[in-house]
N, C-alpha and C. Protein backbone atom coordinates (compact mmCIF):
# COMPACT_ATOMS: atom_id res chain seq x y z
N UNK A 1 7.48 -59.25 45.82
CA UNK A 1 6.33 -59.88 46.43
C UNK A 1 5.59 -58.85 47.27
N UNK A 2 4.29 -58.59 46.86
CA UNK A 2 3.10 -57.63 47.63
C UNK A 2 2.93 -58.33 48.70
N UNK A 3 2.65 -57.51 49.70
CA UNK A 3 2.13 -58.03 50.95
C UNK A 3 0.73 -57.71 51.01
N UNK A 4 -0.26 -58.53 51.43
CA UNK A 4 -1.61 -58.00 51.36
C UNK A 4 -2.23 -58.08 52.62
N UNK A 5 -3.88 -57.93 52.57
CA UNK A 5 -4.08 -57.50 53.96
C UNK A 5 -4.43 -58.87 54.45
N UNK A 6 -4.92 -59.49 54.17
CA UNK A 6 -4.89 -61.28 54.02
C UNK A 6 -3.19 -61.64 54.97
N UNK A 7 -1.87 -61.61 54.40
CA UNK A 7 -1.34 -61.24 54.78
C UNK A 7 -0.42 -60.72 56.09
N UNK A 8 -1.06 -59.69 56.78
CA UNK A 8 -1.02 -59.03 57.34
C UNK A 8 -1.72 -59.44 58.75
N UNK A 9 -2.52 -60.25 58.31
CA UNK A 9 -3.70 -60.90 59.09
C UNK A 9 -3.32 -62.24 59.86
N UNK A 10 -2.47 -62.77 58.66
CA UNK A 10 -2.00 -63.96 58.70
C UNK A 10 -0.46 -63.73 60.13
N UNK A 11 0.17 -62.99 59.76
CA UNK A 11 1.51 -62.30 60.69
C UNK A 11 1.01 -61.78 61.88
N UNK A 12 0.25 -60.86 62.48
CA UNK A 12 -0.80 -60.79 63.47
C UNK A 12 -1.51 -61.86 64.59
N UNK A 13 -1.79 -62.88 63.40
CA UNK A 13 -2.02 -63.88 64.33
C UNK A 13 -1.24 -65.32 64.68
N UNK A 14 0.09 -65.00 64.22
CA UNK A 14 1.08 -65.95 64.40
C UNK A 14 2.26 -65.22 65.67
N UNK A 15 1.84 -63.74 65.58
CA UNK A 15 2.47 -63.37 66.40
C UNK A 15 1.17 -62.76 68.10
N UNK A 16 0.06 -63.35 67.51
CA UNK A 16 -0.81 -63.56 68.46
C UNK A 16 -1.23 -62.12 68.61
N UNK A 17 -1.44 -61.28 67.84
CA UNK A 17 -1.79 -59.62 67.85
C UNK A 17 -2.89 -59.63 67.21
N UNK A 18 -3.71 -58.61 67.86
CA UNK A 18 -5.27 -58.31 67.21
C UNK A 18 -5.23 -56.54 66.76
N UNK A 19 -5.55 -56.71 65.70
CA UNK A 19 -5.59 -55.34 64.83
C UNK A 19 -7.43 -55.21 64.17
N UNK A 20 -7.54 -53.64 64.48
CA UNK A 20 -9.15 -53.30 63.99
C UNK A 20 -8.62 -53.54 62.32
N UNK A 21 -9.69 -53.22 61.57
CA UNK A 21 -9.78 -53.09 59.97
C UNK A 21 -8.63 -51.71 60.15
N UNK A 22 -8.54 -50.72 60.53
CA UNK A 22 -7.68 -49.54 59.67
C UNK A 22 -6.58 -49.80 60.27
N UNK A 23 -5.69 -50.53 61.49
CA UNK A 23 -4.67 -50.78 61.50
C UNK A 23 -3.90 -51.88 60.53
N UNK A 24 -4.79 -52.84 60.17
CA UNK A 24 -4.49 -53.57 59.16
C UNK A 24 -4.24 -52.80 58.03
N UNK A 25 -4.92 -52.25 57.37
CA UNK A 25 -4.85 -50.94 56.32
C UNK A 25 -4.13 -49.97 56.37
N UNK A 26 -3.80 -49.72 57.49
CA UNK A 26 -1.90 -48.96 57.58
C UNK A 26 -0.82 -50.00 57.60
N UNK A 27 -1.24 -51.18 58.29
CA UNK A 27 -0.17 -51.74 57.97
C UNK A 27 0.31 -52.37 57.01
N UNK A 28 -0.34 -52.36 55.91
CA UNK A 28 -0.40 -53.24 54.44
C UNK A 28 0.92 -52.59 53.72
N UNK A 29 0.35 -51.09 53.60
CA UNK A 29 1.49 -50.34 52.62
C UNK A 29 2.86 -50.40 53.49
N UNK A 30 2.91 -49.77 55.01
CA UNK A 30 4.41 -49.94 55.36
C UNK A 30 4.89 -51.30 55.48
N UNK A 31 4.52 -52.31 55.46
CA UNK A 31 5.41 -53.79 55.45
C UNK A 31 5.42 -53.94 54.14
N UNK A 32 4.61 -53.33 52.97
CA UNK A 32 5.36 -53.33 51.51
C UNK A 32 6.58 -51.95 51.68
N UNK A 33 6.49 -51.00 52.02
CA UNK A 33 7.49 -50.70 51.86
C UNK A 33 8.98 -51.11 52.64
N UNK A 34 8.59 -52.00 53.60
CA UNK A 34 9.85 -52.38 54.41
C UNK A 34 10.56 -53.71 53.15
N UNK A 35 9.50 -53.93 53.00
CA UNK A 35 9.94 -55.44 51.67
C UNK A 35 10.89 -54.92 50.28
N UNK A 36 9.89 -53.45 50.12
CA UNK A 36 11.15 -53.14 48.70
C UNK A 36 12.07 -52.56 49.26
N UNK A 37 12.42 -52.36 50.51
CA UNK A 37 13.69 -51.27 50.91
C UNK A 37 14.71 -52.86 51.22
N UNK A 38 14.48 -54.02 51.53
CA UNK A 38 14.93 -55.14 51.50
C UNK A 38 15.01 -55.66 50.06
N UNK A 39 14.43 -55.28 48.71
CA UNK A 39 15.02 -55.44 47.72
C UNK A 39 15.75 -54.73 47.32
N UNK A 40 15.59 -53.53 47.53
CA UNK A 40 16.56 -52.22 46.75
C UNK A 40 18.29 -53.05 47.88
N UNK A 41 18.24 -53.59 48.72
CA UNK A 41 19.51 -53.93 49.93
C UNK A 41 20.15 -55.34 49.12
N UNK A 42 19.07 -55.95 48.66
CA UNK A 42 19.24 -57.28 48.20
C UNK A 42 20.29 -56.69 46.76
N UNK A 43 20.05 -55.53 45.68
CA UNK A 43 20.41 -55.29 44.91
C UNK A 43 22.19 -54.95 44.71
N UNK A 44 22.71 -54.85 46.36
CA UNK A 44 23.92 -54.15 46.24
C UNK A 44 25.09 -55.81 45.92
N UNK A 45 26.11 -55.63 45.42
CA UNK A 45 27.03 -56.75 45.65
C UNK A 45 27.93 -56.85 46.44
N UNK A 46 27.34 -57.51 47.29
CA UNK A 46 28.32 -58.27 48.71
C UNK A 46 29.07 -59.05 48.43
N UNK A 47 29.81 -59.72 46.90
CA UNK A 47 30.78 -60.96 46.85
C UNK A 47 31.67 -60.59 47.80
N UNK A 48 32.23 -59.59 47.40
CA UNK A 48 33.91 -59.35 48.48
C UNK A 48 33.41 -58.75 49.85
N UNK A 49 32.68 -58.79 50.67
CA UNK A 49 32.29 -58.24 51.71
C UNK A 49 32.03 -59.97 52.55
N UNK A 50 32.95 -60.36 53.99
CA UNK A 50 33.29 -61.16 54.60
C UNK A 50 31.81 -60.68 55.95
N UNK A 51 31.10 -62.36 55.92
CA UNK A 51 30.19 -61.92 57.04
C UNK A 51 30.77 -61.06 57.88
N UNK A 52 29.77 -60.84 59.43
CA UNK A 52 29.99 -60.21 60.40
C UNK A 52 29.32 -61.11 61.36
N UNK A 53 30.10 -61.63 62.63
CA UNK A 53 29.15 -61.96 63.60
C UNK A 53 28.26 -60.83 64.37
N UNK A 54 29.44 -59.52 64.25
CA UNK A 54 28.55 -58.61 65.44
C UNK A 54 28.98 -57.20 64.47
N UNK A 55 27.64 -56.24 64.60
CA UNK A 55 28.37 -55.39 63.55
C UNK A 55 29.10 -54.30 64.26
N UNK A 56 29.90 -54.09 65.41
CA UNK A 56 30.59 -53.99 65.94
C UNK A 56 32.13 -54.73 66.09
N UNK A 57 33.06 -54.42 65.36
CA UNK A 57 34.26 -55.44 65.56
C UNK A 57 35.01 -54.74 67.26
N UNK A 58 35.02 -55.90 68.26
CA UNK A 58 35.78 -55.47 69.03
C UNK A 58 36.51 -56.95 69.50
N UNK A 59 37.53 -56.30 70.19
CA UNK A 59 38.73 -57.64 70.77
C UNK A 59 38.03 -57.81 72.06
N UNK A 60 38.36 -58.44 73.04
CA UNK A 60 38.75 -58.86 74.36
C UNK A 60 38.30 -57.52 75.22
N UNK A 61 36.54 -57.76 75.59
CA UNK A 61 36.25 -56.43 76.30
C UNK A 61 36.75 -56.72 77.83
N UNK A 62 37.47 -57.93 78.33
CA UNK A 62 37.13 -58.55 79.92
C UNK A 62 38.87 -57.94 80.17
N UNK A 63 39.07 -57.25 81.35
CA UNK A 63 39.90 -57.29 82.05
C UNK A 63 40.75 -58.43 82.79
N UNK A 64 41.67 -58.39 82.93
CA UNK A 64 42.32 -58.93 83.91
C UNK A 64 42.00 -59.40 85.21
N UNK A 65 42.09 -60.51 85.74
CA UNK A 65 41.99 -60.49 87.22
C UNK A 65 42.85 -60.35 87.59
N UNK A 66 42.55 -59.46 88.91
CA UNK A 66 43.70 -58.77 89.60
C UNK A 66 43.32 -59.13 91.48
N UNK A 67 44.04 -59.44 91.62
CA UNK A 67 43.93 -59.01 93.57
C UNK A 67 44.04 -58.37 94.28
N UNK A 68 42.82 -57.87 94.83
CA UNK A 68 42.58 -56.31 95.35
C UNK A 68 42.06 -56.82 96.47
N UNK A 69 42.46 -55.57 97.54
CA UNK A 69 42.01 -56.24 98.64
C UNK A 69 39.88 -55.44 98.91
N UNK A 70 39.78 -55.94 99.32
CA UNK A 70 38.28 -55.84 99.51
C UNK A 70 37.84 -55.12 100.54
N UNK A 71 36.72 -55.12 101.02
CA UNK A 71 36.11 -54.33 102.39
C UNK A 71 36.27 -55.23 103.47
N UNK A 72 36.52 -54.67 104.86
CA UNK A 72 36.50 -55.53 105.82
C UNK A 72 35.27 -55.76 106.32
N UNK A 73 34.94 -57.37 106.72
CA UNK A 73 33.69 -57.69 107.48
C UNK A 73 32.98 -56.84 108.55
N UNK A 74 33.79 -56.36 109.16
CA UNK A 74 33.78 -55.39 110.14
C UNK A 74 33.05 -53.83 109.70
N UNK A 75 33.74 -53.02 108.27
CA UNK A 75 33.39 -51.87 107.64
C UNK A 75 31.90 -52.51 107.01
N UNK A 76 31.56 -54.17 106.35
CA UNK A 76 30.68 -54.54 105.68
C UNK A 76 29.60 -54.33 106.67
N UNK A 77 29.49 -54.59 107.77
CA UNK A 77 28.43 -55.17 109.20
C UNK A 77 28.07 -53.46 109.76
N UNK A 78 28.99 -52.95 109.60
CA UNK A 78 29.03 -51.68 110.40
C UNK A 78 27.80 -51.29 110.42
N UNK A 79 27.32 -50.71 109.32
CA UNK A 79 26.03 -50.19 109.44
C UNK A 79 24.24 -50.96 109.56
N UNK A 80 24.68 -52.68 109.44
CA UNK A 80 23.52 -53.64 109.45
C UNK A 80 22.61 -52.98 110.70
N UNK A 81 21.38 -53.29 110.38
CA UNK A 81 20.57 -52.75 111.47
C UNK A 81 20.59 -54.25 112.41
N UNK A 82 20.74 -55.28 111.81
CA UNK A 82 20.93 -56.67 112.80
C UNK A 82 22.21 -57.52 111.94
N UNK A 83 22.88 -57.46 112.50
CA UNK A 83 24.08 -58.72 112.67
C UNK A 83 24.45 -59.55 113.82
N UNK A 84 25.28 -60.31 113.33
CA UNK A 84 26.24 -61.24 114.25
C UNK A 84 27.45 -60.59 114.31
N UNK A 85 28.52 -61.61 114.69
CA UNK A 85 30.14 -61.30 114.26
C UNK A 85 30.30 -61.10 112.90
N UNK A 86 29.91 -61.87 112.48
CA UNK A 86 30.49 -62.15 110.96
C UNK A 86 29.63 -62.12 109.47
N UNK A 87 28.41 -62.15 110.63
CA UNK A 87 26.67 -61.75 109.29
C UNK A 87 25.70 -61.09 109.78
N UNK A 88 25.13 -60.55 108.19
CA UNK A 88 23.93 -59.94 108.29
C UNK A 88 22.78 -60.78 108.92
N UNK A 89 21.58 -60.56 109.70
CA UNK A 89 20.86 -61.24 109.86
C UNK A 89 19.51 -60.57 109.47
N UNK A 90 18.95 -61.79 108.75
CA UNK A 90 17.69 -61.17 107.91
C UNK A 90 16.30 -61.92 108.45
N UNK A 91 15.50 -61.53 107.90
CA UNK A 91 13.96 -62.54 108.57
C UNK A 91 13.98 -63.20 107.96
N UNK A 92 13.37 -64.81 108.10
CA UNK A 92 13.35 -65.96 107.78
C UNK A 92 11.98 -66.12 106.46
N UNK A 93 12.73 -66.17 105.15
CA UNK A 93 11.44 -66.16 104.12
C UNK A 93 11.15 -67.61 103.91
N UNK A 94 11.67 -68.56 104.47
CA UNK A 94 11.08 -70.21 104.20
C UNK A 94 10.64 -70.68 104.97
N UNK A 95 9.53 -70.99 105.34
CA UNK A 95 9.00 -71.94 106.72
C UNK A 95 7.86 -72.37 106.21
N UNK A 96 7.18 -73.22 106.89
CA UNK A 96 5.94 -73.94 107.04
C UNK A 96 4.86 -73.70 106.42
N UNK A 97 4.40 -73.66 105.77
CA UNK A 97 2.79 -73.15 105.18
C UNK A 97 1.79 -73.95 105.49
């Protein structure tokens, strides 16, 4: 199946894109050639070849949880330019309009 500039015109504006006359006209021949490189792909036999969800096969990328101890409130606050005991204190972004 040829792709034409009709086509081309039609895909453009479904994907809401505006093309002059010679971008249309470059784009005619390379989306025919992306179409026969998708037939020459269509041509190979995949019977014995099992989908793929991801074409990457990997197991279990997530670690373990583990219990580690953390930073102290104290090392966390240290350097705040405004805190409390126990928090940062920031300027107030919700109020009244």
């Amino acid at each position: 199946m040829a792709v034409t500039k009709k086509d081309v015109e039609k895909i453009a504006e479904l994907a809401r894109l505006k093309f002059n006359d010679i971008e249309l006209e470059n784009f005619t021949p390379q989306m025919n050639e992306i179409l026969s490189y998708m037939d020459k792909l269509n041509e190979l036999d995949t019977e014995n070849v099992n989908p793929l969800s991801h074409p990457v096969e990997q197991t279990n990328v997530f670690r373990e949880d583990e219990l580690k101890p953390s930073i102290s409130t104290e090392n966390a606050l240290k350097n705040a330019p405004s805190k409390d005991e126990h928090h940062f204190k920031v300027p107030k972004v919700i109020g009244d309009k």
